[in-house]
Protein backbone atom coordinates (compact mmCIF):
# COMPACT_ATOMS: atom_id res chain seq x y z
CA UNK A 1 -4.73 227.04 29.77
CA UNK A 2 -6.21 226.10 33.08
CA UNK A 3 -9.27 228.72 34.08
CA UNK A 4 -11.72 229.12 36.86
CA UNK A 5 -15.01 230.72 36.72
CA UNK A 6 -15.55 233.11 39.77
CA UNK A 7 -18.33 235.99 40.98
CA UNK A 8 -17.35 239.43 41.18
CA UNK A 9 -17.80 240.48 45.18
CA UNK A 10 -16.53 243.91 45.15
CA UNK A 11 -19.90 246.06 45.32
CA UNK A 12 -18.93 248.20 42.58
CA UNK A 13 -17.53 245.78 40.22
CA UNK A 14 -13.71 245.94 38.94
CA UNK A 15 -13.47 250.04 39.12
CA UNK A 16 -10.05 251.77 39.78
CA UNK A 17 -9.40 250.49 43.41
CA UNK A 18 -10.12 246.62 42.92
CA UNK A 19 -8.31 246.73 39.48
CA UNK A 20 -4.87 248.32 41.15
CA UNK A 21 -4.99 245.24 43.68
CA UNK A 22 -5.80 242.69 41.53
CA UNK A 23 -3.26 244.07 38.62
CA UNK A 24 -0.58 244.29 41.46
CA UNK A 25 -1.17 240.31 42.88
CA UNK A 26 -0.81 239.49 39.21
CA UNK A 27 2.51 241.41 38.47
CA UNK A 28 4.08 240.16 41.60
CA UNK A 29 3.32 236.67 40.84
CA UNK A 30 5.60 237.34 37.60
CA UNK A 31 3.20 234.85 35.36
CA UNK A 32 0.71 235.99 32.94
CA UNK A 33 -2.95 235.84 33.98
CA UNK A 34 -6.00 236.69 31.53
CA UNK A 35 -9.15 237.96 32.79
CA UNK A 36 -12.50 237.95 30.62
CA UNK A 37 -16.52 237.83 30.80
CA UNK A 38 -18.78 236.19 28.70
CA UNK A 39 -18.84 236.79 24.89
CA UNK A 40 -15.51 239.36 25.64
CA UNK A 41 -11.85 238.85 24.52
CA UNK A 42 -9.24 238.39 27.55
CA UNK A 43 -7.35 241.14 29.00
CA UNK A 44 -4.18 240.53 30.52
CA UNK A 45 -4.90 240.76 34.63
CA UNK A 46 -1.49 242.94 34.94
CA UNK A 47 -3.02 246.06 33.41
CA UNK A 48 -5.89 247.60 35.80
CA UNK A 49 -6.79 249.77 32.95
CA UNK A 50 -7.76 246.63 30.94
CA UNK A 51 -9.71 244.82 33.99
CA UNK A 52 -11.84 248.40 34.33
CA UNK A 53 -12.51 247.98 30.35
CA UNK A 54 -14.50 244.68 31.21
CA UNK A 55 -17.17 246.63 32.43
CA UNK A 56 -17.95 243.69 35.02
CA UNK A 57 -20.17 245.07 38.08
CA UNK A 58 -20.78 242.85 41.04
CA UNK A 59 -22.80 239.42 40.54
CA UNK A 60 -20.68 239.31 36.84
CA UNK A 61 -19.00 235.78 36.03
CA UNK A 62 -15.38 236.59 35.05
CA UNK A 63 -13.33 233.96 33.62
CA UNK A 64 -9.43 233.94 35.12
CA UNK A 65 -6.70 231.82 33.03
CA UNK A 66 -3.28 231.12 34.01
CA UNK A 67 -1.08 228.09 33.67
CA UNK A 68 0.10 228.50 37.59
CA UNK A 69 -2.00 227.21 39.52
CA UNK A 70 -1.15 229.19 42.60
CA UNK A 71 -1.93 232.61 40.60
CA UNK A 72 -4.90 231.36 39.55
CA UNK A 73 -6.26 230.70 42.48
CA UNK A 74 -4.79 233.85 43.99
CA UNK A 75 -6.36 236.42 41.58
CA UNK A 76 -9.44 234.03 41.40
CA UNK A 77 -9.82 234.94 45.31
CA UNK A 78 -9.13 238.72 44.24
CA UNK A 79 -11.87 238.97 41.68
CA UNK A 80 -14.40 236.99 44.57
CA UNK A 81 -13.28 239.32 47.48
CA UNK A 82 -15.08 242.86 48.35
CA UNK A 83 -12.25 244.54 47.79
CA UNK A 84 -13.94 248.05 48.62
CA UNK A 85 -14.66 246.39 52.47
């Protein structure tokens, strides 16, 4: 499956707020998308209670799979953004 490595930007890491927008992008795209950080199992992106159990603060390298390319990139942006801005 096709992945991209990208830094968390969101200055609290993936808590509540950034999870809910990223889980949303990746339930409207309608495809699945895994998130995970080094040495950690993937969670599927859909569920913002799995993305919180990551435990990835800002600076963290999160790992995003999906085999559409246009999600991928998408939720790759997500996990990049500040989302707390």
């Amino acid at each position: 499956m096709p992945s991209k490595t990208v830094t968390v930007g969101s200055a609290v890491g993936l808590h509540a707020r950034p999870a809910a927008e990223i889980a949303a992008a990746v339930t409207e795209a309608g495809v699945p998308v895994t998130l995970a950080v080094a040495g950690g199992e993937p969670v599927d992106a859909g569920s913002a209670l799995l993305i919180m159990t990551l435990g990835a603060s800002q600076g963290t390298e999160v790992t995003v799979e999906s085999d559409d390319a246009a999600a991928l990139e998408k939720i790759a942006a997500l996990v990049e953004a500040d989302l707390d801005a």
